[in-house]
PDB file of N, CA and C in Angstrom:
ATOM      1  N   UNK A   1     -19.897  46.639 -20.991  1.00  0.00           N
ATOM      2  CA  UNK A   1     -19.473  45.955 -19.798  1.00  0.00           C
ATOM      3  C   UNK A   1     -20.313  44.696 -19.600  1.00  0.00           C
ATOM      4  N   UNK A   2     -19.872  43.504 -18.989  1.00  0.00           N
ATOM      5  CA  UNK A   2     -20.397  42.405 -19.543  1.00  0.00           C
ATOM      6  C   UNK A   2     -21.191  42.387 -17.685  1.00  0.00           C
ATOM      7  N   UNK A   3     -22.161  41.281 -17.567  1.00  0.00           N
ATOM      8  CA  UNK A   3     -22.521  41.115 -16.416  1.00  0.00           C
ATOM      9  C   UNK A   3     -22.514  39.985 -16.299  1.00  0.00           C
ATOM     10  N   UNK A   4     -21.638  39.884 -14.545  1.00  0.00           N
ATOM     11  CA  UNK A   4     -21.213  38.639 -14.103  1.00  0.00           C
ATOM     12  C   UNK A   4     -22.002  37.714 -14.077  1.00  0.00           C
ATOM     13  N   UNK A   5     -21.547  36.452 -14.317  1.00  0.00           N
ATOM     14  CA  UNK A   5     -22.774  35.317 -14.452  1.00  0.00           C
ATOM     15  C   UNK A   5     -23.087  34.838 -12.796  1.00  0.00           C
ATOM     16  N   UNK A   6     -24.524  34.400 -12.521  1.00  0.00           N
ATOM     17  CA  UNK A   6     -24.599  33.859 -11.365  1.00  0.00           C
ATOM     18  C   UNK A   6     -25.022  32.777 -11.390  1.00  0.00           C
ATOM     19  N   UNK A   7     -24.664  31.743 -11.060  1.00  0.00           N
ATOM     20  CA  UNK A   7     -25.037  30.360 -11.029  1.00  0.00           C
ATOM     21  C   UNK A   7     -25.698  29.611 -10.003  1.00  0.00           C
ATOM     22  N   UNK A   8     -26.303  29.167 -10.492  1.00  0.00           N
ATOM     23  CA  UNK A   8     -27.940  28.300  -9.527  1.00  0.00           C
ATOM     24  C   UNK A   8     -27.400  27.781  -8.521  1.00  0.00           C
ATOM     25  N   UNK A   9     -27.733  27.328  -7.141  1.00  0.00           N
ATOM     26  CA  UNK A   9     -27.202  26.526  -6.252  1.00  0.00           C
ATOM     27  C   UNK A   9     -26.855  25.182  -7.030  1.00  0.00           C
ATOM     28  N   UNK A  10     -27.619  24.443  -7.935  1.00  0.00           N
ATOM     29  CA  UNK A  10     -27.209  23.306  -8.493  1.00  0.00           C
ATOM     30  C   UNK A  10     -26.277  23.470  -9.644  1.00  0.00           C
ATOM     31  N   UNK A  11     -25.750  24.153 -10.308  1.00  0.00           N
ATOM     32  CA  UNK A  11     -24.751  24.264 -11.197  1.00  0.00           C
ATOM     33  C   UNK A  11     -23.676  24.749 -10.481  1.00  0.00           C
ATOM     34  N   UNK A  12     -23.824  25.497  -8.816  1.00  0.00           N
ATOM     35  CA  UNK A  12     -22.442  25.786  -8.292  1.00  0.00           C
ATOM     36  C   UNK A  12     -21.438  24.822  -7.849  1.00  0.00           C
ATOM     37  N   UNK A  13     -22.911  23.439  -7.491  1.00  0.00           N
ATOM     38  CA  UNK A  13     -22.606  22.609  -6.541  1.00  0.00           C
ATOM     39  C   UNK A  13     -22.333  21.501  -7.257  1.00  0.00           C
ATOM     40  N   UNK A  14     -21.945  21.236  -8.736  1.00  0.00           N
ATOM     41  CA  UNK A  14     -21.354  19.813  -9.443  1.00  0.00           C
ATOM     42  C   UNK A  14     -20.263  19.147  -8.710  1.00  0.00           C
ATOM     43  N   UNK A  15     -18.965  20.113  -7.977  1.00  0.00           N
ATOM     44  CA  UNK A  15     -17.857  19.703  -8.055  1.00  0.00           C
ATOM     45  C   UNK A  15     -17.883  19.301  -6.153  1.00  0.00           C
ATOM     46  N   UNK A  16     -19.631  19.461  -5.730  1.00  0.00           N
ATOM     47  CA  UNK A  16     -19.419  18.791  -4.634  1.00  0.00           C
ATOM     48  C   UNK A  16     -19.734  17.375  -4.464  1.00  0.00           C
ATOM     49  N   UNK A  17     -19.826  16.719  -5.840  1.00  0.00           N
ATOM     50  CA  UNK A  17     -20.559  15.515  -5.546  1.00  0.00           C
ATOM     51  C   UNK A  17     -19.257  14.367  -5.633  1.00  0.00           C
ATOM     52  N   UNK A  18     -18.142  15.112  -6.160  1.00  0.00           N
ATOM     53  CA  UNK A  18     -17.003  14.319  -5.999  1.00  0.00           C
ATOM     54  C   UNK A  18     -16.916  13.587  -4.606  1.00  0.00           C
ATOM     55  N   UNK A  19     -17.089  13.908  -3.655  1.00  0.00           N
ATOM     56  CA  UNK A  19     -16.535  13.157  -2.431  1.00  0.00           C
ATOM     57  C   UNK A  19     -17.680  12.334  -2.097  1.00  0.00           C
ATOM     58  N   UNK A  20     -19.117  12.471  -2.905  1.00  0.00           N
ATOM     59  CA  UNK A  20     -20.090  11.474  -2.936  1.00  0.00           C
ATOM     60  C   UNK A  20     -19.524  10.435  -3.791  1.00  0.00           C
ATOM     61  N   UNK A  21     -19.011  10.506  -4.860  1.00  0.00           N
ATOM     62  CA  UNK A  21     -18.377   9.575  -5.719  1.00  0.00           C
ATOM     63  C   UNK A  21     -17.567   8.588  -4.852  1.00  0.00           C
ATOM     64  N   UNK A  22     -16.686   9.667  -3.984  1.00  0.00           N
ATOM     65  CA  UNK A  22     -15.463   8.526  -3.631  1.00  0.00           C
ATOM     66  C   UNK A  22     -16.140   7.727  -2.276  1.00  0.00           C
ATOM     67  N   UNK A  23     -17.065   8.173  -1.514  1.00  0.00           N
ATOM     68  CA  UNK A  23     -17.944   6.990  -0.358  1.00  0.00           C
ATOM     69  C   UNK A  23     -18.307   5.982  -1.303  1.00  0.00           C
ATOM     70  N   UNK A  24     -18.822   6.050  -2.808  1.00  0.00           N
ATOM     71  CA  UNK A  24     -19.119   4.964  -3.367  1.00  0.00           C
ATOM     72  C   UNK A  24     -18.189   3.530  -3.008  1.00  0.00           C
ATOM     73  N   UNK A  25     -16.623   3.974  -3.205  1.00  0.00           N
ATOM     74  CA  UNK A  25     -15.786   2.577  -3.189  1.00  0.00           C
ATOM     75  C   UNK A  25     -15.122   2.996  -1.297  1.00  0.00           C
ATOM     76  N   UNK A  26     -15.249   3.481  -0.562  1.00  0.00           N
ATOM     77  CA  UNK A  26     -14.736   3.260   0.821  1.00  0.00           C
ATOM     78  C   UNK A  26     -14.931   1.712   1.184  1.00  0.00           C
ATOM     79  N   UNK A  27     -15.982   0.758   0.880  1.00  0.00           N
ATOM     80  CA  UNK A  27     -16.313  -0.126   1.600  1.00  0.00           C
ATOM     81  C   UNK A  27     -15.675  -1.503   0.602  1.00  0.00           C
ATOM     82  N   UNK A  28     -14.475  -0.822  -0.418  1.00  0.00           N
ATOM     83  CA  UNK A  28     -14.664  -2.026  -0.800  1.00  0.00           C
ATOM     84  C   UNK A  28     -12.767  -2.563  -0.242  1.00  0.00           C
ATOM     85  N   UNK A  29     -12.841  -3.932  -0.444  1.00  0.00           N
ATOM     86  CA  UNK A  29     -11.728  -4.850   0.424  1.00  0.00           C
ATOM     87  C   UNK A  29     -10.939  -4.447  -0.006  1.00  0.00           C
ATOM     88  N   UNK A  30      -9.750  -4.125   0.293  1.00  0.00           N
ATOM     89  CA  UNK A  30      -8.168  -4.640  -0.528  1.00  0.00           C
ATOM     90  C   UNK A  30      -7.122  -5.369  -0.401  1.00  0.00           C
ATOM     91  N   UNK A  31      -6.574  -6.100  -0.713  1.00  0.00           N
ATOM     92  CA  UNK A  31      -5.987  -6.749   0.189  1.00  0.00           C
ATOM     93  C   UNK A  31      -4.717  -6.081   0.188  1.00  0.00           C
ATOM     94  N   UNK A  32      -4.123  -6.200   1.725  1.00  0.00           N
ATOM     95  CA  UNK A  32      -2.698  -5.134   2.600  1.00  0.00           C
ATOM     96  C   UNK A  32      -2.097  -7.042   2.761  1.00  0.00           C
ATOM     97  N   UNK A  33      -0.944  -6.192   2.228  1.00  0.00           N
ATOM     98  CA  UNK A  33       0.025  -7.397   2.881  1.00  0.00           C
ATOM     99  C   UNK A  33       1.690  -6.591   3.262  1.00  0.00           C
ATOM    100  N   UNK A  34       2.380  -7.380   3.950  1.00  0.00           N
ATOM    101  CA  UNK A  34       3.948  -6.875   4.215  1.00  0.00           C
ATOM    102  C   UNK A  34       4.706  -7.723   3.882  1.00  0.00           C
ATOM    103  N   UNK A  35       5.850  -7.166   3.017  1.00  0.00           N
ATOM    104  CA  UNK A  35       6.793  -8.234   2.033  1.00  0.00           C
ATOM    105  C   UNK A  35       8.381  -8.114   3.048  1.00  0.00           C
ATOM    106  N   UNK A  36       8.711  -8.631   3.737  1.00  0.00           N
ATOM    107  CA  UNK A  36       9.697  -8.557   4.567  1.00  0.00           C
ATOM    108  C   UNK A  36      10.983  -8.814   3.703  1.00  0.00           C
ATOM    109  N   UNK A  37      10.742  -9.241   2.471  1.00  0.00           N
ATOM    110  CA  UNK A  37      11.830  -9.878   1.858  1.00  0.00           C
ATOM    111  C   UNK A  37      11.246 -11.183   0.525  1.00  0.00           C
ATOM    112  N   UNK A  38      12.289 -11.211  -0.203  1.00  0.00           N
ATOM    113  CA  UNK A  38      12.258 -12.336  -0.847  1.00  0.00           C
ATOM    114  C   UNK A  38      13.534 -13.510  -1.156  1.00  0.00           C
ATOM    115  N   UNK A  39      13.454 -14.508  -1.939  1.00  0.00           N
ATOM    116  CA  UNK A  39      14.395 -15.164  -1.904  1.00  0.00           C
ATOM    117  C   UNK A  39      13.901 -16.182  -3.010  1.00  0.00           C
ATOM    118  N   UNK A  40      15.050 -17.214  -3.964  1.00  0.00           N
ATOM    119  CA  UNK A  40      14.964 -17.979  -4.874  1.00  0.00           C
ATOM    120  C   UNK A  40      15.236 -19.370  -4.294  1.00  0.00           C
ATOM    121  N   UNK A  41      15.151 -19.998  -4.574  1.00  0.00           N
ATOM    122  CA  UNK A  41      15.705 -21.804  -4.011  1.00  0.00           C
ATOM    123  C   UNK A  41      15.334 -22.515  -4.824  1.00  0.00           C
ATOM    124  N   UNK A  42      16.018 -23.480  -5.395  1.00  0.00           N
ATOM    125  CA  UNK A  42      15.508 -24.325  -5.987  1.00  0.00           C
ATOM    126  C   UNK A  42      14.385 -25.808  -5.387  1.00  0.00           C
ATOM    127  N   UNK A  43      14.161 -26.725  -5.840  1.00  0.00           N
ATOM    128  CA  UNK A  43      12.998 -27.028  -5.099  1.00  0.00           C
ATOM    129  C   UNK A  43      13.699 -28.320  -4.323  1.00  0.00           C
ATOM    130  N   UNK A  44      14.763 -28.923  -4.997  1.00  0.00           N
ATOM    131  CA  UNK A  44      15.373 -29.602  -3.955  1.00  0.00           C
ATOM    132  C   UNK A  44      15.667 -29.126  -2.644  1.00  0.00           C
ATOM    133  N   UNK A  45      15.964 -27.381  -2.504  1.00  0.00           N
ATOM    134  CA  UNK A  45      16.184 -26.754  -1.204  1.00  0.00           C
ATOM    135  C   UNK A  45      14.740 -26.509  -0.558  1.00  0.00           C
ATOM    136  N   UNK A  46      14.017 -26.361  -1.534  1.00  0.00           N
ATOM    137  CA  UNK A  46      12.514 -26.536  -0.492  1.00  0.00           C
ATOM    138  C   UNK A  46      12.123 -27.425   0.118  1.00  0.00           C
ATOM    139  N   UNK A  47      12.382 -28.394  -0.173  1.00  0.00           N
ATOM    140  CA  UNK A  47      12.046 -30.050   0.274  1.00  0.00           C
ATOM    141  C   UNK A  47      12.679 -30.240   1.533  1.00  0.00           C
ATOM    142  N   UNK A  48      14.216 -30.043   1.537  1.00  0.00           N
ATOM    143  CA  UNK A  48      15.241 -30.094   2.285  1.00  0.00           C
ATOM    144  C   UNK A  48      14.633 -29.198   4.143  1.00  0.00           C
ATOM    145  N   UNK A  49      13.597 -27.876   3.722  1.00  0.00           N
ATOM    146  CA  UNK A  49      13.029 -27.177   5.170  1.00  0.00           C
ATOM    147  C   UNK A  49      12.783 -28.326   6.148  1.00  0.00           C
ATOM    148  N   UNK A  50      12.817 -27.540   7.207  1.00  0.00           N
ATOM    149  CA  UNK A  50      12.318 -28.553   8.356  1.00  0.00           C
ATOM    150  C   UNK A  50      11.989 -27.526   9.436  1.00  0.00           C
ATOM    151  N   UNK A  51      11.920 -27.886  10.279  1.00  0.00           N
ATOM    152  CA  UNK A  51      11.584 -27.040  11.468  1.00  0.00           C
ATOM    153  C   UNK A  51      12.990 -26.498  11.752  1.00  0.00           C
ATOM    154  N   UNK A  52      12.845 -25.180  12.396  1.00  0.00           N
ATOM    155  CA  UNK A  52      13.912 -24.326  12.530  1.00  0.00           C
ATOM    156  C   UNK A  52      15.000 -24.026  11.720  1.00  0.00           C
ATOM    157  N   UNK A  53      14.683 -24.710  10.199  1.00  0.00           N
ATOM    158  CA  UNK A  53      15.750 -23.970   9.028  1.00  0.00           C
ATOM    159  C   UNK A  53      15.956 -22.742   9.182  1.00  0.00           C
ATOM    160  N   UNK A  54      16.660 -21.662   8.473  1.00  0.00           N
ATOM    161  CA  UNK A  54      16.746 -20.556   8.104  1.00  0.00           C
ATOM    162  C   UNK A  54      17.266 -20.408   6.753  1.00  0.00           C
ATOM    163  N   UNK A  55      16.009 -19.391   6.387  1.00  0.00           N
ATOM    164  CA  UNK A  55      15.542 -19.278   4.913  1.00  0.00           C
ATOM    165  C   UNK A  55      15.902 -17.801   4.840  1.00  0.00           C
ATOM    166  N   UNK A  56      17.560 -17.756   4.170  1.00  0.00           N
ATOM    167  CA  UNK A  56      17.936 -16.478   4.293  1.00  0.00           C
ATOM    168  C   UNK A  56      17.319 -15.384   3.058  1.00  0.00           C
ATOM    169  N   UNK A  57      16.919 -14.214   3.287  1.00  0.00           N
ATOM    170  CA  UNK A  57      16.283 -13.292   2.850  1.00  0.00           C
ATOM    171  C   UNK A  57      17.213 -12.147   1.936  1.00  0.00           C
ATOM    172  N   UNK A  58      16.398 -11.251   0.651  1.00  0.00           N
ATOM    173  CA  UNK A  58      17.346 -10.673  -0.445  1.00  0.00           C
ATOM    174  C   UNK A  58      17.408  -9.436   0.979  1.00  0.00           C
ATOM    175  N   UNK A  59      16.678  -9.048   1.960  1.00  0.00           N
ATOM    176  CA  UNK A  59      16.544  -7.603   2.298  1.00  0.00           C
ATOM    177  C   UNK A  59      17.045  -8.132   4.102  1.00  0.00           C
ATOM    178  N   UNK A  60      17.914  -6.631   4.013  1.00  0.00           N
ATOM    179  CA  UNK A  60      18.663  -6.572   5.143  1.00  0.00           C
ATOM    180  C   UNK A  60      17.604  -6.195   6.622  1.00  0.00           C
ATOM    181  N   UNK A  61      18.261  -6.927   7.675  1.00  0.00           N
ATOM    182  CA  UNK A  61      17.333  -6.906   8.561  1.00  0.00           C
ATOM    183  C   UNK A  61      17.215  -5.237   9.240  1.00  0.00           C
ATOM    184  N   UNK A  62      17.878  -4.034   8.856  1.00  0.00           N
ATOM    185  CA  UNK A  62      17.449  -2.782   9.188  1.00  0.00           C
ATOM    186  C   UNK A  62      16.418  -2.050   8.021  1.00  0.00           C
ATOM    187  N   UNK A  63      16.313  -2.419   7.128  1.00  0.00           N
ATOM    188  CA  UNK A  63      15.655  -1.894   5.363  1.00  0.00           C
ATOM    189  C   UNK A  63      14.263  -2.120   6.000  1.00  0.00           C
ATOM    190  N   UNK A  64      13.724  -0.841   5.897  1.00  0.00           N
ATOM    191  CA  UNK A  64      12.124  -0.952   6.113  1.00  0.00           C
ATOM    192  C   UNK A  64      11.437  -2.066   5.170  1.00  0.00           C
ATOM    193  N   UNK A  65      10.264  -2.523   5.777  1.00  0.00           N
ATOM    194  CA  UNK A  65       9.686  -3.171   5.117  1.00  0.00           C
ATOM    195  C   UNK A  65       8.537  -2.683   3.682  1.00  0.00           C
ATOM    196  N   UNK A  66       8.228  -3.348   3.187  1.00  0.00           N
ATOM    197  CA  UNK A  66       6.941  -2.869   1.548  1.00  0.00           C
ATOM    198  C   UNK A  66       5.895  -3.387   1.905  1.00  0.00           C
ATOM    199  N   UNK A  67       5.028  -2.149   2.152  1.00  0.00           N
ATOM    200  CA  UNK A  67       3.509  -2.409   2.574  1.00  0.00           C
ATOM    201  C   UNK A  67       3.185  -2.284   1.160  1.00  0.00           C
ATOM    202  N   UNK A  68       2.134  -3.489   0.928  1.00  0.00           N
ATOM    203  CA  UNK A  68       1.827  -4.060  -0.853  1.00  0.00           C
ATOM    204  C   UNK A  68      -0.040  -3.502  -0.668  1.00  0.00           C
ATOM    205  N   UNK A  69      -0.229  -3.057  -1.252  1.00  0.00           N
ATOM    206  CA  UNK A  69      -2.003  -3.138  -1.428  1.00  0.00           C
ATOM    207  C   UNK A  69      -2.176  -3.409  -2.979  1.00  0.00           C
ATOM    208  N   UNK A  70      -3.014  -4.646  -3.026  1.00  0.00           N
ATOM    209  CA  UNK A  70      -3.239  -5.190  -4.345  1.00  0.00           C
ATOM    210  C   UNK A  70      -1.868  -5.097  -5.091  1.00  0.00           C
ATOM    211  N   UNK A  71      -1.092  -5.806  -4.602  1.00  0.00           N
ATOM    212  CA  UNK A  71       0.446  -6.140  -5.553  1.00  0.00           C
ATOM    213  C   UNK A  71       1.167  -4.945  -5.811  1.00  0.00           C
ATOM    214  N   UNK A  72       0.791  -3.860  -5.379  1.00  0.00           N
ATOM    215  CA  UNK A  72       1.424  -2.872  -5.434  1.00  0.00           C
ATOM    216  C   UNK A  72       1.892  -2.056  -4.586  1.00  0.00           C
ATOM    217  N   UNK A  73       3.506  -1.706  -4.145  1.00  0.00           N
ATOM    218  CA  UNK A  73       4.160  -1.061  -3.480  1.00  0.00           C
ATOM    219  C   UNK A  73       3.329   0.213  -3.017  1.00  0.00           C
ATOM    220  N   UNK A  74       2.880   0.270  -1.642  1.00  0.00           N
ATOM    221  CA  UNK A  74       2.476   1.255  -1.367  1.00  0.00           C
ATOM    222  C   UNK A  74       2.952   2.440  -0.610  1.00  0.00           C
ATOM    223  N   UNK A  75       3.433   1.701   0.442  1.00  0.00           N
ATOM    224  CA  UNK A  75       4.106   2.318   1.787  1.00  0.00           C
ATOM    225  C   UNK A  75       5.332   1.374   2.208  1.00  0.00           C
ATOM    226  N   UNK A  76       6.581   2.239   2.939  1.00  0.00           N
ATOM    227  CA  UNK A  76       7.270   1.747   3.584  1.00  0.00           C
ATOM    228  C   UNK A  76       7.223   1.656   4.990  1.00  0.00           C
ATOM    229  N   UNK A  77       7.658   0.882   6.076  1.00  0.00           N
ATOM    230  CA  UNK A  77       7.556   0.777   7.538  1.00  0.00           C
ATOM    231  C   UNK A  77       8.381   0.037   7.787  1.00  0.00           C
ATOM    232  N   UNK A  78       7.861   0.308   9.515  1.00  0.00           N
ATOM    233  CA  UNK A  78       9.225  -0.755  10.788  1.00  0.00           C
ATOM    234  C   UNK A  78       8.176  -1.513  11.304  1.00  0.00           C
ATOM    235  N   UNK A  79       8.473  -2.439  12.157  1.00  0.00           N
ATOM    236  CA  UNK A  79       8.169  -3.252  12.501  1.00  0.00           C
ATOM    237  C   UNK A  79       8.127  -3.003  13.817  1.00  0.00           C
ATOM    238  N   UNK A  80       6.931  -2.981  14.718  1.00  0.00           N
ATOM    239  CA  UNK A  80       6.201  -2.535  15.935  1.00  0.00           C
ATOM    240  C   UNK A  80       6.251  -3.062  16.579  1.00  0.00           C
ATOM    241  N   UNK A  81       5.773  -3.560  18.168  1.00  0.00           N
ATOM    242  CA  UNK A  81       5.174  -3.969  18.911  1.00  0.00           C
ATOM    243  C   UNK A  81       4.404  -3.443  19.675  1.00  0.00           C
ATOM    244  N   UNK A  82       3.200  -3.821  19.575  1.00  0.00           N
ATOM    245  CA  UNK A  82       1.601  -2.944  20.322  1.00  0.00           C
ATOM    246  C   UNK A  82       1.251  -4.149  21.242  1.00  0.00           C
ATOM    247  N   UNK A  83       1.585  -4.362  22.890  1.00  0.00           N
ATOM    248  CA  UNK A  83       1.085  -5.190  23.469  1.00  0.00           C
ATOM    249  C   UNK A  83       1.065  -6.334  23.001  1.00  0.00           C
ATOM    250  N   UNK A  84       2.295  -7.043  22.557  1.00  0.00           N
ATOM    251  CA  UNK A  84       2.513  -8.208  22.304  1.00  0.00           C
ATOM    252  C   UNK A  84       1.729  -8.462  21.312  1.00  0.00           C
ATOM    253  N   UNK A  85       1.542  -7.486  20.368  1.00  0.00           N
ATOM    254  CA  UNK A  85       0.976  -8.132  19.155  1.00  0.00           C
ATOM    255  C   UNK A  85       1.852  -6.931  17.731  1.00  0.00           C
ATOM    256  N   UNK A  86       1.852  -7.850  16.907  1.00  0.00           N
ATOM    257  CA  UNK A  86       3.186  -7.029  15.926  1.00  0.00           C
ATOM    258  C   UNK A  86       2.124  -5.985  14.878  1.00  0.00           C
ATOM    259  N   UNK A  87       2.820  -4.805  14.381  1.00  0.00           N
ATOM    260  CA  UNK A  87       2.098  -4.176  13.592  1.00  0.00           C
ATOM    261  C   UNK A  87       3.242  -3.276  12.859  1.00  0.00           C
ATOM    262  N   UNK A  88       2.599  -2.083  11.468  1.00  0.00           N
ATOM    263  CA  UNK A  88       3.922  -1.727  11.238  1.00  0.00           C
ATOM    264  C   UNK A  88       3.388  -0.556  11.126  1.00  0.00           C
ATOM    265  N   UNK A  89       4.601   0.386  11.818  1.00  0.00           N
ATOM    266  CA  UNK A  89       4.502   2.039  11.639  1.00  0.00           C
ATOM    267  C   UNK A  89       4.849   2.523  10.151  1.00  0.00           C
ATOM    268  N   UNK A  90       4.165   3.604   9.740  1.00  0.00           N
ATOM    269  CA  UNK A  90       4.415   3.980   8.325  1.00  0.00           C
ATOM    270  C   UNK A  90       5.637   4.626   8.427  1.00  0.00           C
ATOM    271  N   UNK A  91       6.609   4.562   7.443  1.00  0.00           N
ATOM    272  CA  UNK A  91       7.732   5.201   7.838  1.00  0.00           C
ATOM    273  C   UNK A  91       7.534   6.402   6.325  1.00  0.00           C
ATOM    274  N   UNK A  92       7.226   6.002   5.265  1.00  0.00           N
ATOM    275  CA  UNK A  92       6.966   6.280   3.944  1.00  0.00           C
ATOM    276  C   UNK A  92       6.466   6.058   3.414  1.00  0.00           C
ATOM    277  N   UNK A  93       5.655   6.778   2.250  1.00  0.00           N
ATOM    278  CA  UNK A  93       4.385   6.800   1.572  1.00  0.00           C
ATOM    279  C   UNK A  93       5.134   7.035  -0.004  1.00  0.00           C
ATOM    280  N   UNK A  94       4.866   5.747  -1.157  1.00  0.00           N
ATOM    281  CA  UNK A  94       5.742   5.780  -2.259  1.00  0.00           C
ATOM    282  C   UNK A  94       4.608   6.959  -3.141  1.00  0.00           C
ATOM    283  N   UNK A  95       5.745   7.789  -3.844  1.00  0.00           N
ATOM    284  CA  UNK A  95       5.387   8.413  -4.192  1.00  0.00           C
ATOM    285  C   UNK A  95       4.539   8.179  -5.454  1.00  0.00           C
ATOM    286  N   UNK A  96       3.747   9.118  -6.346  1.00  0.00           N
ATOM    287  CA  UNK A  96       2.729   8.916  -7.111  1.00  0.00           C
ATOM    288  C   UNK A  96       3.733   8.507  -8.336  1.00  0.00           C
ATOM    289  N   UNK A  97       4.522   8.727  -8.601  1.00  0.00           N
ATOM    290  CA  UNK A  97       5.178   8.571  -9.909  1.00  0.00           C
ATOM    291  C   UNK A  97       5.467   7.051  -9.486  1.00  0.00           C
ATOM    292  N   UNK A  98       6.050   6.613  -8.359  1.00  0.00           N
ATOM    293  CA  UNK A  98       6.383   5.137  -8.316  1.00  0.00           C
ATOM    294  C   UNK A  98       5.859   4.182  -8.500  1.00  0.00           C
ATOM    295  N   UNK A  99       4.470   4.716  -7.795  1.00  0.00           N
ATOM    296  CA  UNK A  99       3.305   3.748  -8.007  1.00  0.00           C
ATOM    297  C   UNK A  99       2.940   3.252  -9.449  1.00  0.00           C
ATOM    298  N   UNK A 100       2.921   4.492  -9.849  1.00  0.00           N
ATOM    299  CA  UNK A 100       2.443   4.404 -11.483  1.00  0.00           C
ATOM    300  C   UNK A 100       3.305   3.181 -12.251  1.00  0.00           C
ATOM    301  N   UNK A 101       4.882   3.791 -11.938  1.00  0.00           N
ATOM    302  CA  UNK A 101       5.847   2.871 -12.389  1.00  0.00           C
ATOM    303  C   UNK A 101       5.791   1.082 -12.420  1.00  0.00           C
ATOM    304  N   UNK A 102       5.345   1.272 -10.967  1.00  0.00           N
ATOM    305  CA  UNK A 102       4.949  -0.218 -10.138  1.00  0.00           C
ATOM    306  C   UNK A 102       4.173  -1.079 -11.401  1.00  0.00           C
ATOM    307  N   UNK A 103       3.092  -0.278 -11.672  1.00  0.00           N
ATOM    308  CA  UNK A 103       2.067  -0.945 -12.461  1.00  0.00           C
ATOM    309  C   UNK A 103       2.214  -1.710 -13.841  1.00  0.00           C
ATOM    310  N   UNK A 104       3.580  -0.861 -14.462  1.00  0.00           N
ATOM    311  CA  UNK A 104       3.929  -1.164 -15.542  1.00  0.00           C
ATOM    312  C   UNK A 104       4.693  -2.671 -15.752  1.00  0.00           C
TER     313      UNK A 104
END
């Protein structure tokens, strides 16, 4: 009959230093942006803007918006208002396979 192994407080405790690992990068920047849409024009039509043009968009004005972190599709949302200042509720969180996809 074999006898159970018991392991040191420091050999139990390797797999707690993971969440020490991940405080390492908490502090670092990323940049968040919101892609409301896109669109092509040629540059004669860019020239042509002026004040109060309208610069019609590929995405329909009910289609949640693409919360981007570092160029990459992260989250979907709506478009808020918090005391007269705009923000966006998460509506969806892209899944891990998409992301991956994203990258490619």
């Amino acid at each position: 009959m074999r006898k159970p192994i018991s392991l040191s407080p420091t050999e139990g405790e390797a797999g707690l230093d993971e969440p020490q690992n991940l405080d390492m990068i908490l502090d670092l920047p990323l940049e968040v942006s919101v892609r409301l849409g896109q669109t092509r024009i040629l540059i004669r039509e860019l020239l042509r803007l002026d004040k109060n043009s309208v610069l019609e968009l590929d995405q329909g004005a009910d289609e949640p918006l693409d919360i981007v972190v570092n160029e990459s599709v992260l989250a979907r949302g709506e478009v808020v208002d918090i005391e007269g200042r705009l923000g966006i509720r998460i509506t969806d969180i892209v899944s891990r396979k998409e992301r991956v996809e994203t990258l490619s």
